[in-house]
C-alpha atoms as a PDB file:
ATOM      1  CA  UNK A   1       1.557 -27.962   4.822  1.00  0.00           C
ATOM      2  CA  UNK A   2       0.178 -24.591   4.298  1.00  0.00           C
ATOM      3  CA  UNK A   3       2.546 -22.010   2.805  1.00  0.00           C
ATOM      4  CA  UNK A   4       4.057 -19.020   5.126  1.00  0.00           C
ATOM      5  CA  UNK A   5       3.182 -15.275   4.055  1.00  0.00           C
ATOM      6  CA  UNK A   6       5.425 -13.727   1.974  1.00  0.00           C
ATOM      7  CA  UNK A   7       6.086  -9.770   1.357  1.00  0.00           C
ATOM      8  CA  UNK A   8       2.923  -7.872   0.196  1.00  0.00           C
ATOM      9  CA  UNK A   9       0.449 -10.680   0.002  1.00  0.00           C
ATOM     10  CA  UNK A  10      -3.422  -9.486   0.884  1.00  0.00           C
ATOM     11  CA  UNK A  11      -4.458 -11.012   4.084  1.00  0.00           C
ATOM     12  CA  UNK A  12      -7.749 -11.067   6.216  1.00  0.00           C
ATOM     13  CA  UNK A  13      -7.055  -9.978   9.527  1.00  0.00           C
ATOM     14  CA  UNK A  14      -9.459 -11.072  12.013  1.00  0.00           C
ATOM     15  CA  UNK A  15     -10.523 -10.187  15.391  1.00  0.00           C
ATOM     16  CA  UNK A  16     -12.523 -12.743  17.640  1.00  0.00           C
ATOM     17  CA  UNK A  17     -14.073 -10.693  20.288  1.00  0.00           C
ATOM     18  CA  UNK A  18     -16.445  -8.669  18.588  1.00  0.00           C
ATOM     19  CA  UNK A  19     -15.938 -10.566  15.201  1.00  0.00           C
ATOM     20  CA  UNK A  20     -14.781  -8.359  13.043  1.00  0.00           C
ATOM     21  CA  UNK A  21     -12.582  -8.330   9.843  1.00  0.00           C
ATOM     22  CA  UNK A  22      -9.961  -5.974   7.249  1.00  0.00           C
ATOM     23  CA  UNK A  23      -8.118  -6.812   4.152  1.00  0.00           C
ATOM     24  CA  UNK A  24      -4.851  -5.582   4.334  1.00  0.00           C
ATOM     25  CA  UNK A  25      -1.303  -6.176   2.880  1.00  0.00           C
ATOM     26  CA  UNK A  26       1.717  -8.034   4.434  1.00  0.00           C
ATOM     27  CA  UNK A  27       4.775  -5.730   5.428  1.00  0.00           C
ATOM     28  CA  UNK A  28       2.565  -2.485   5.691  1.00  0.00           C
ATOM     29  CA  UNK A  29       1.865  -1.358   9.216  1.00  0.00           C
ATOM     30  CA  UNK A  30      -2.148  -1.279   9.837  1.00  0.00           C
ATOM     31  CA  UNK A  31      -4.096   0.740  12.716  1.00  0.00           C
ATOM     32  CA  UNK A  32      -7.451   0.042  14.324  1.00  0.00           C
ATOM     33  CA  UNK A  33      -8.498   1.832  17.657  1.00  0.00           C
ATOM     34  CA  UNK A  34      -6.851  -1.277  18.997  1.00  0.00           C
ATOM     35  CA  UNK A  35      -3.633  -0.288  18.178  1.00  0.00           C
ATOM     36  CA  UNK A  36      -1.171  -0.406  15.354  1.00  0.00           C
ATOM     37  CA  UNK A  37      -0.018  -3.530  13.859  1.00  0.00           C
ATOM     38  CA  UNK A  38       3.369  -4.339  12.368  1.00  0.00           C
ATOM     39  CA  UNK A  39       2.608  -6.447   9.640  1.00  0.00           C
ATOM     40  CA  UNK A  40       5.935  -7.139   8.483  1.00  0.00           C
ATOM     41  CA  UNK A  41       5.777  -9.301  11.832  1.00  0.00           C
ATOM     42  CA  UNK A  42       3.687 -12.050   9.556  1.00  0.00           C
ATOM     43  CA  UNK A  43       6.586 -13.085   7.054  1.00  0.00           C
ATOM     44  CA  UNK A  44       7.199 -16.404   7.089  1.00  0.00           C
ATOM     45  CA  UNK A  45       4.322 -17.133   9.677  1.00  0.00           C
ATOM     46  CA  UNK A  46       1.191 -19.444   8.559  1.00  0.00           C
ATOM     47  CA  UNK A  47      -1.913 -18.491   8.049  1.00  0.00           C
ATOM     48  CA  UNK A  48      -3.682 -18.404  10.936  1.00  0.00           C
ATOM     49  CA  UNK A  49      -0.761 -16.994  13.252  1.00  0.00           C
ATOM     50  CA  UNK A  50      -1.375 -13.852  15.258  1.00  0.00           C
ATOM     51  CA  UNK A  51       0.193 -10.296  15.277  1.00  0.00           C
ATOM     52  CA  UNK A  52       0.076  -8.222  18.286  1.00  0.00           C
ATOM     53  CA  UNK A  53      -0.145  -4.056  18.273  1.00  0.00           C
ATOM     54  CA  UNK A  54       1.987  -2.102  20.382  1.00  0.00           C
ATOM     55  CA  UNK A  55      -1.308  -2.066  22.562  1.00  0.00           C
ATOM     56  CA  UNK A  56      -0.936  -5.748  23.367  1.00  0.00           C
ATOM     57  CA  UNK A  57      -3.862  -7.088  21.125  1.00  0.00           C
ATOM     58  CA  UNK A  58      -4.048  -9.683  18.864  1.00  0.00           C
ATOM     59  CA  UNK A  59      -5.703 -10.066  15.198  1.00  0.00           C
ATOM     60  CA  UNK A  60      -5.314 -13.438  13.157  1.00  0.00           C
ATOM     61  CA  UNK A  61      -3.892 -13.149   9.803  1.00  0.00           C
ATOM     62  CA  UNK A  62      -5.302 -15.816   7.109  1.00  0.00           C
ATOM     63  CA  UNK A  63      -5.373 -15.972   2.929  1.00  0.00           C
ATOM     64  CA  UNK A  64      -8.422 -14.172   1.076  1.00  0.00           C
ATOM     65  CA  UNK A  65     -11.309 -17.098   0.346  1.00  0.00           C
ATOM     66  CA  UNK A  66     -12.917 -16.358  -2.763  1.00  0.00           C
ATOM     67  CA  UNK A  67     -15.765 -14.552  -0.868  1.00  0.00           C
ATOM     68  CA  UNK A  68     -13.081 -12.466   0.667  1.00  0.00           C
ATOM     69  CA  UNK A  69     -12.295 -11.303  -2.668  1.00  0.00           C
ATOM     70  CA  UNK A  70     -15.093 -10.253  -4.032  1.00  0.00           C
ATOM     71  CA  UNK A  71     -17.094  -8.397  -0.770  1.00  0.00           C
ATOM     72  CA  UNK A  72     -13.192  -7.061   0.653  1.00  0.00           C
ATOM     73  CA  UNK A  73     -11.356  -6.676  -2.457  1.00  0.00           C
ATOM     74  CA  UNK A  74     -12.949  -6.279  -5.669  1.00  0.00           C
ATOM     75  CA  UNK A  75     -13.176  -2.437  -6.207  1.00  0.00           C
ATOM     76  CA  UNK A  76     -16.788  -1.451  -7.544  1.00  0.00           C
ATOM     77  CA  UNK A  77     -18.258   0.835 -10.038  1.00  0.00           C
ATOM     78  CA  UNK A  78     -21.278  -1.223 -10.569  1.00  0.00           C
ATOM     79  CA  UNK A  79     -23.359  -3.958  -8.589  1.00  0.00           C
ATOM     80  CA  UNK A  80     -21.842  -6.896  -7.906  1.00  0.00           C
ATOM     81  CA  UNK A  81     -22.897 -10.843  -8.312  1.00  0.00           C
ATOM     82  CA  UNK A  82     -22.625 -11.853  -4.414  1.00  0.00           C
ATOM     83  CA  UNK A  83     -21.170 -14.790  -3.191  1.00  0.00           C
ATOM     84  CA  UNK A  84     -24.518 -16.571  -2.626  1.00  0.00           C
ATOM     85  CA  UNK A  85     -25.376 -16.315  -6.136  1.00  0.00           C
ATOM     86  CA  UNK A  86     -22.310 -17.212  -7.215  1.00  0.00           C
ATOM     87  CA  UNK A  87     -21.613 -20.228  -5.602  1.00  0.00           C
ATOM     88  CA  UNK A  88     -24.935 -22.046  -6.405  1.00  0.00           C
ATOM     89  CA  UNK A  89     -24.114 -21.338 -10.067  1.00  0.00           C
ATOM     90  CA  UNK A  90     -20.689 -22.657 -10.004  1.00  0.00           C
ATOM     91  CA  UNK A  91     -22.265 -25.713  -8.714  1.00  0.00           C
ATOM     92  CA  UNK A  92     -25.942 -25.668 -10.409  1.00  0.00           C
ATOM     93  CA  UNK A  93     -23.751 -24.709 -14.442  1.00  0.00           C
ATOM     94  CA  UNK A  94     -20.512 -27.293 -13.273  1.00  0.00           C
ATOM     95  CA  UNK A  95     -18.181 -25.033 -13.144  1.00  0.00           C
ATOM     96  CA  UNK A  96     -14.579 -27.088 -12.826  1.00  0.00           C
ATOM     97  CA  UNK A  97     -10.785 -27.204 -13.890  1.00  0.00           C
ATOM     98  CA  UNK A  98     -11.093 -26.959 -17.895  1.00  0.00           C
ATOM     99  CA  UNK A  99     -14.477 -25.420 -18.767  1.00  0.00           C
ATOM    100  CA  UNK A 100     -14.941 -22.894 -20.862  1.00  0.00           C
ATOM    101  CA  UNK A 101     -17.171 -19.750 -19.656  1.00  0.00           C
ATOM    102  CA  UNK A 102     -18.783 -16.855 -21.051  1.00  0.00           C
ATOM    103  CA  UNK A 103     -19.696 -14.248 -19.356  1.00  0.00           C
ATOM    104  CA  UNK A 104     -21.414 -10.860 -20.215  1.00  0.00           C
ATOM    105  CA  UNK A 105     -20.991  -8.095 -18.665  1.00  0.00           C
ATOM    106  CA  UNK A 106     -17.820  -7.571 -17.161  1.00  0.00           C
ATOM    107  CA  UNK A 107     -19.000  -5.274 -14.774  1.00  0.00           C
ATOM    108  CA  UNK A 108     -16.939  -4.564 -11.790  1.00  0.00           C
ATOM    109  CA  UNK A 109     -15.136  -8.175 -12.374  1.00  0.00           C
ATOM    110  CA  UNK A 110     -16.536 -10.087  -9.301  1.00  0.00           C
ATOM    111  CA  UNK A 111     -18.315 -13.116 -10.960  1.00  0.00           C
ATOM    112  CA  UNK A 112     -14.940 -12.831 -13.789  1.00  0.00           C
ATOM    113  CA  UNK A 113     -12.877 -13.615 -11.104  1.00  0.00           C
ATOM    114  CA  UNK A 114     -14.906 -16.528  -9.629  1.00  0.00           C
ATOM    115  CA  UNK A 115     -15.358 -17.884 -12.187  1.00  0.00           C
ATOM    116  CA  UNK A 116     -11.176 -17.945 -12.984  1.00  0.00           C
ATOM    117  CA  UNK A 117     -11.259 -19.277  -9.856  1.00  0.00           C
ATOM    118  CA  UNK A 118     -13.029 -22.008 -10.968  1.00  0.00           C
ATOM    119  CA  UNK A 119     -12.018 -23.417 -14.145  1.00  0.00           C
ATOM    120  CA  UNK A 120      -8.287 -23.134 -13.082  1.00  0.00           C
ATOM    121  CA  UNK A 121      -5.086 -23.311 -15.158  1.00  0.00           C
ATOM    122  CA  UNK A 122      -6.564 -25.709 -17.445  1.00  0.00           C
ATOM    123  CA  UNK A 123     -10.283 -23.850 -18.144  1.00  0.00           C
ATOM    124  CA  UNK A 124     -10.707 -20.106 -19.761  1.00  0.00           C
ATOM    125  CA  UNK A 125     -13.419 -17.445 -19.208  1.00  0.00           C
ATOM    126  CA  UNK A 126     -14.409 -14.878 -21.636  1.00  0.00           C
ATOM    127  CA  UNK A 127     -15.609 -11.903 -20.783  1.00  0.00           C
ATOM    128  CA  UNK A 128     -17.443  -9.569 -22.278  1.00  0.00           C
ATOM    129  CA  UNK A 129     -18.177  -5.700 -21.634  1.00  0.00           C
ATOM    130  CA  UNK A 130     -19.427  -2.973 -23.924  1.00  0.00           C
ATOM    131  CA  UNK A 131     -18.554   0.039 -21.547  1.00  0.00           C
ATOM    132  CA  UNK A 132     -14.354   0.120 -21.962  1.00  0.00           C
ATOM    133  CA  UNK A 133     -14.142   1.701 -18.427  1.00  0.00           C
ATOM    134  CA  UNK A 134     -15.970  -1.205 -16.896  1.00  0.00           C
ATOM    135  CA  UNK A 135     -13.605  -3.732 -18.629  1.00  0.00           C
ATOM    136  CA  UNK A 136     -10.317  -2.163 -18.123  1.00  0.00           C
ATOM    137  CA  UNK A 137     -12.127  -2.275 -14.010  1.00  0.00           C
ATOM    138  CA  UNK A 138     -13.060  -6.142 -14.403  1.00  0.00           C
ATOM    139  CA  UNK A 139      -8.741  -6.222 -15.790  1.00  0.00           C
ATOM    140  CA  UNK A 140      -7.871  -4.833 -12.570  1.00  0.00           C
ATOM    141  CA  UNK A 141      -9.261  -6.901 -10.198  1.00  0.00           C
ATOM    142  CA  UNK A 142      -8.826  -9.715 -11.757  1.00  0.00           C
ATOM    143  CA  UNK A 143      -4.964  -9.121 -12.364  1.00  0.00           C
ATOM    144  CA  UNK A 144      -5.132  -8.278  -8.295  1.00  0.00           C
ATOM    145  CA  UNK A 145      -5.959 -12.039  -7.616  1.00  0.00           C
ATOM    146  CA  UNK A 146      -3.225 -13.307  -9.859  1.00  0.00           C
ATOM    147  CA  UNK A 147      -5.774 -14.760 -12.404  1.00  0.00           C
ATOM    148  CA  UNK A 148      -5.454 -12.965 -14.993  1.00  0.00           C
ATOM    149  CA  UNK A 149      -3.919 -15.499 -17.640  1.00  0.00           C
ATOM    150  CA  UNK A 150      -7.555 -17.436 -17.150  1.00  0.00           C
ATOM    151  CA  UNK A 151      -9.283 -14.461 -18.875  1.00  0.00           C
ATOM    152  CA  UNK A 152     -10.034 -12.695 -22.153  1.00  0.00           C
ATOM    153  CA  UNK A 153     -11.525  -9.584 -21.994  1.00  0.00           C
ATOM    154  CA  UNK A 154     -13.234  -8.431 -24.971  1.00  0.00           C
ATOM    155  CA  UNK A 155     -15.484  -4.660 -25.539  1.00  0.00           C
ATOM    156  CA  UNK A 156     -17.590  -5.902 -27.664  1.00  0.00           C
ATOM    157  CA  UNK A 157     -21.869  -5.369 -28.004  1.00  0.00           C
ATOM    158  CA  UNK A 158     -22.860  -8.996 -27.891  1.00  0.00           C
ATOM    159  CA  UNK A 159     -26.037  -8.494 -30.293  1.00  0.00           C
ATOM    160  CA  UNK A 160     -23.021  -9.076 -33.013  1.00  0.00           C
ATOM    161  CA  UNK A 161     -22.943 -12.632 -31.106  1.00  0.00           C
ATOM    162  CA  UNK A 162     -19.647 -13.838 -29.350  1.00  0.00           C
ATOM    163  CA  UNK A 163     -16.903 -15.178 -30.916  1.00  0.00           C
ATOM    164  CA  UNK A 164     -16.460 -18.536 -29.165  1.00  0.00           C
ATOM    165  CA  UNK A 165     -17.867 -21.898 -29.842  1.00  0.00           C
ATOM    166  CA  UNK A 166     -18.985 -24.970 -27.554  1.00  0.00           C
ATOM    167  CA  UNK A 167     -18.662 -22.942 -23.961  1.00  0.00           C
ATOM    168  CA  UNK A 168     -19.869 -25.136 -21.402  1.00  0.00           C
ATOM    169  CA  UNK A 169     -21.293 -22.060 -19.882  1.00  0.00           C
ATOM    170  CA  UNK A 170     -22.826 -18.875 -20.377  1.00  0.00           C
ATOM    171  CA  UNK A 171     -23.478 -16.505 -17.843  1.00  0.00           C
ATOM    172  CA  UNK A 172     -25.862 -13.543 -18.951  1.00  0.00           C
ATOM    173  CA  UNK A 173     -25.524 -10.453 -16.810  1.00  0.00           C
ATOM    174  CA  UNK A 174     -27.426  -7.976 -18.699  1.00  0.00           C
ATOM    175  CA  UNK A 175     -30.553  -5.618 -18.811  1.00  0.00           C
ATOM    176  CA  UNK A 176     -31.953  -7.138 -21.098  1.00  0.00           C
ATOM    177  CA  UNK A 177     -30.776 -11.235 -21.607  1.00  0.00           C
ATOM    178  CA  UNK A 178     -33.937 -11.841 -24.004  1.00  0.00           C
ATOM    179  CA  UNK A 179     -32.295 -10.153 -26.808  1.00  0.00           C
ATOM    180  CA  UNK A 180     -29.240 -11.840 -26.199  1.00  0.00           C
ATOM    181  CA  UNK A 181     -30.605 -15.905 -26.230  1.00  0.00           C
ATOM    182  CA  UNK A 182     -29.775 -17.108 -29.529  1.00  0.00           C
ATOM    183  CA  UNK A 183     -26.480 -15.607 -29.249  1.00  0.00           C
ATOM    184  CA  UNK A 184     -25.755 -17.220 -25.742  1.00  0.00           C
ATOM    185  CA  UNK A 185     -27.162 -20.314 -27.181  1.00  0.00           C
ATOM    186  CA  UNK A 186     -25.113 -20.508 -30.024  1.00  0.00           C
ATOM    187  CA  UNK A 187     -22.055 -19.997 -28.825  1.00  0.00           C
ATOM    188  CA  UNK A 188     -23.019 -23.074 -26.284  1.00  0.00           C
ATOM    189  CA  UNK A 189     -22.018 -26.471 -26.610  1.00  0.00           C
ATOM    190  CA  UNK A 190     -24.822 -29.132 -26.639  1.00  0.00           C
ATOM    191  CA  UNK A 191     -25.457 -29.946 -23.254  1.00  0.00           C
ATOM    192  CA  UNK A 192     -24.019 -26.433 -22.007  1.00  0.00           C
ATOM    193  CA  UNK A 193     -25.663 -24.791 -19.573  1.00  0.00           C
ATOM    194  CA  UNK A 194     -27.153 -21.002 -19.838  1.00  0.00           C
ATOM    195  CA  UNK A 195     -27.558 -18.978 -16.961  1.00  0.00           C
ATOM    196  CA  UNK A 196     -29.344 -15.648 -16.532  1.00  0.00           C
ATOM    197  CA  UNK A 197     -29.307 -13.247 -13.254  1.00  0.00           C
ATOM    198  CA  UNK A 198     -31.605 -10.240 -13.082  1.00  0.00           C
ATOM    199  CA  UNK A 199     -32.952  -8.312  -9.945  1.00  0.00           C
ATOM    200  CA  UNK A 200     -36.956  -7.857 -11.572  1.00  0.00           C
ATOM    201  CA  UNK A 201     -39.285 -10.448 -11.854  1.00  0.00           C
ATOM    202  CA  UNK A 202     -40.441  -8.591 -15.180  1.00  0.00           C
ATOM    203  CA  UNK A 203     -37.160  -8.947 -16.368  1.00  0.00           C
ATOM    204  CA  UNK A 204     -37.478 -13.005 -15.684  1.00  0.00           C
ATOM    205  CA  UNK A 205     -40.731 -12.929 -17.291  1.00  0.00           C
ATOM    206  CA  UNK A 206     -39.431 -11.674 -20.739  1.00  0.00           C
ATOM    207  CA  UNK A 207     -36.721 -13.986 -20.604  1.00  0.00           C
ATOM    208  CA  UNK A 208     -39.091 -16.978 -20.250  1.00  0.00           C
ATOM    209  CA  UNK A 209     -41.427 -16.408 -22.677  1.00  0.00           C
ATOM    210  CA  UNK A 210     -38.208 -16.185 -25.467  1.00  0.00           C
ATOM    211  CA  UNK A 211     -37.224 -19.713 -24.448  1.00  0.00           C
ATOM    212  CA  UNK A 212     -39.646 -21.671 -26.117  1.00  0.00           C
ATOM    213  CA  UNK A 213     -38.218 -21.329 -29.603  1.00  0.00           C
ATOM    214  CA  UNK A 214     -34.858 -21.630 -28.203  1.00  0.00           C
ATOM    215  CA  UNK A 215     -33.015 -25.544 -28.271  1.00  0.00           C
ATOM    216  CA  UNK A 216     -33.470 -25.131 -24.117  1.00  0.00           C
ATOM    217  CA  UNK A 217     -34.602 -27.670 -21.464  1.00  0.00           C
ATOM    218  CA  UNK A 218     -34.091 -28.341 -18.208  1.00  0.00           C
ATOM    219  CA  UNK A 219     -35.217 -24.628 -16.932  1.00  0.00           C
ATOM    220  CA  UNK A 220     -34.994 -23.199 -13.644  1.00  0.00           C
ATOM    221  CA  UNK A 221     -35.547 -20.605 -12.121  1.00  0.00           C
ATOM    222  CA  UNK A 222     -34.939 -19.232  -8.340  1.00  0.00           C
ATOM    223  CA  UNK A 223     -33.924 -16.869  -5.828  1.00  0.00           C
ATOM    224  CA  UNK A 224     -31.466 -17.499  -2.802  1.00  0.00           C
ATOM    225  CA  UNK A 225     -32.112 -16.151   0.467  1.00  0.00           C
ATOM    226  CA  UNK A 226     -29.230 -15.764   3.227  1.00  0.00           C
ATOM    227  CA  UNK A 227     -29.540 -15.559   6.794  1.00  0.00           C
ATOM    228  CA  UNK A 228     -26.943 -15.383   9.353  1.00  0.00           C
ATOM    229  CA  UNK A 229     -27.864 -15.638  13.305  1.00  0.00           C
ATOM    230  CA  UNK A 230     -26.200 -14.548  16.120  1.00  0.00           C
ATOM    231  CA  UNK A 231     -23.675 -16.015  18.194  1.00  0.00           C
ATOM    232  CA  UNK A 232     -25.041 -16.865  21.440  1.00  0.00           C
ATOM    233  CA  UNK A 233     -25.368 -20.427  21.890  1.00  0.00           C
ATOM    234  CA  UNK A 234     -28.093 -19.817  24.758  1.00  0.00           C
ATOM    235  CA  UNK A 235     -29.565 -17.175  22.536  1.00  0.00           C
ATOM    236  CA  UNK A 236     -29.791 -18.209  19.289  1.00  0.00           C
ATOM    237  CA  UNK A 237     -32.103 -16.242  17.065  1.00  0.00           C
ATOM    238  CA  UNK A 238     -31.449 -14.915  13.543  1.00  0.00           C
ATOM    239  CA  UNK A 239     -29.718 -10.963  13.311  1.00  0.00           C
ATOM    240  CA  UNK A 240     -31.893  -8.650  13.212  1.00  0.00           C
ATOM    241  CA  UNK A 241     -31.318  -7.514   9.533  1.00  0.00           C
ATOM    242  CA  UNK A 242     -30.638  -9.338   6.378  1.00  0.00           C
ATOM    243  CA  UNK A 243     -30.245  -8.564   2.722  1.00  0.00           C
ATOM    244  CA  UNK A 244     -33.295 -10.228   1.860  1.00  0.00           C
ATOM    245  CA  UNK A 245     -33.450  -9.988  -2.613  1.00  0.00           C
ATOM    246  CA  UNK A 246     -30.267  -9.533  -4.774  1.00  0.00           C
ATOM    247  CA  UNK A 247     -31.242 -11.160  -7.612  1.00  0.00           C
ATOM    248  CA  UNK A 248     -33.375 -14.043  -9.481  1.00  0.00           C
ATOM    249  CA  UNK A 249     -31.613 -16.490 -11.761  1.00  0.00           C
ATOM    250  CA  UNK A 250     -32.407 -18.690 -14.817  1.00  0.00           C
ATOM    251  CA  UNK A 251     -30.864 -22.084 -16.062  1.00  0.00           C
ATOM    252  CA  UNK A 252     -31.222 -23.877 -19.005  1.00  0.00           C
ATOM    253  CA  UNK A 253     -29.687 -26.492 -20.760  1.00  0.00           C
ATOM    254  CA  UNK A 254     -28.903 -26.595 -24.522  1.00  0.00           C
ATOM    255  CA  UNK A 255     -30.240 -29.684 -26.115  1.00  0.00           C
ATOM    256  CA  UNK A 256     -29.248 -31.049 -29.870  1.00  0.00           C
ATOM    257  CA  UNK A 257     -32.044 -31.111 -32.315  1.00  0.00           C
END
């Protein structure tokens, strides 16, 4: 049985006809040319129930997914890893209840807070930022979803290496991941998994040719490519725009010598 809102949860508020979404805050009143909407109305209810304005209409109110989070919710000061990365490295790396991640940069916080997401009560993320403005950002949001207890933050340059041992993953989120291998790998258990995401296909190149000496197998490396159509079922043809490149990523898995 789902659980009813309670007073100032974030909620998606959804409208079916055009399809359209906000992020907003339960007990707060909220206005779209559609009319205002009493959100107050929504304690108690499931997600899923409706609210009406004083115009008559109707949105849907349901709980943030994760993807909600990070495109809705997740204030930015940098470029974010999107949802299509992200999930495909939570599966490709294994991310689950009780593994250990670390992560570099913090950035704006939006891969941090999947990935908290992901390991649950029972896993940890570390996270590491050299710019303090950036961290005390990724603190923020993360604190916003309630996950903060998941996470260590740490400003630290990681060319001093991290400070953790046997991570089932790390996630490399730099300029410049090359300089940064046999830190990552390091701090890696055996049979960890590495993971690398940069926009340039110069900046994959340099990153491959620094594997070979590294205890690495198993290497990947890919882009993802979303497209969403449009919704006439006697129609149906892709939109006429999409975000074609965000980024390429690398995988590797540590090996014991």
């Amino acid at each position: 049985m789902p659980k009813p809102f309670e007073p100032g949860e974030w909620i998606v508020l959804i409208a079916s006809d055009p399809p359209r979404r906000w992020i907003a805050r339960i007990g707060e009143k909220f206005s779209t040319a559609a009319g205002v909407f009493d959100l107050q109305d929504l304690v108690g209810q499931l997600p899923g129930s409706p609210v009406t304005s004083h115009l008559g209409h109707r949105l849907f109110a349901f709980r943030p997914t994760a993807a909600d989070w990070v495109m809705h919710l997740v204030k930015r000061q940098t470029q974010i890893t999107y949802p299509k990365e992200m999930g495909y490295i939570l599966v490709r790396a294994g991310v689950g209840p009780g593994a250990r991640v670390i992560e570099s940069g913090s950035g704006s916080g939006a891969s941090t807070l999947l990935f908290a997401l992901a390991v649950g009560d029972t896993g940890h993320v570390y996270s590491y930022e050299q710019r303090p403005e950036f961290s005390h950002l990724a603190q923020q949001n993360v604190a916003q979803a309630g996950v903060a207890h998941r996470v260590t933050f740490k400003v630290k340059d990681i060319a001093e290496g991290f400070d953790e041992r046997d991570a089932d993953v790390v996630f490399l989120d730099v300029r410049e991941p090359w300089r940064y291998l046999e830190q990552a790998v390091t701090a890696l258990a055996s049979g960890g998994t590495l993971v690398v995401l940069v926009p340039t296909t110069n900046q994959v190149s340099e990153t491959l040719r620094a594997l070979p000496s590294l205890p690495l197998i198993d290497t990947e490396v890919l882009e993802l490519l979303l497209r969403h159509y449009k919704l006439n079922p006697d129609r149906l043809r892709p939109e006429d725009r999409m975000v074609a490149h965000t980024a390429f990523l690398l995988f590797a898995r540590k090996c014991a010598l």
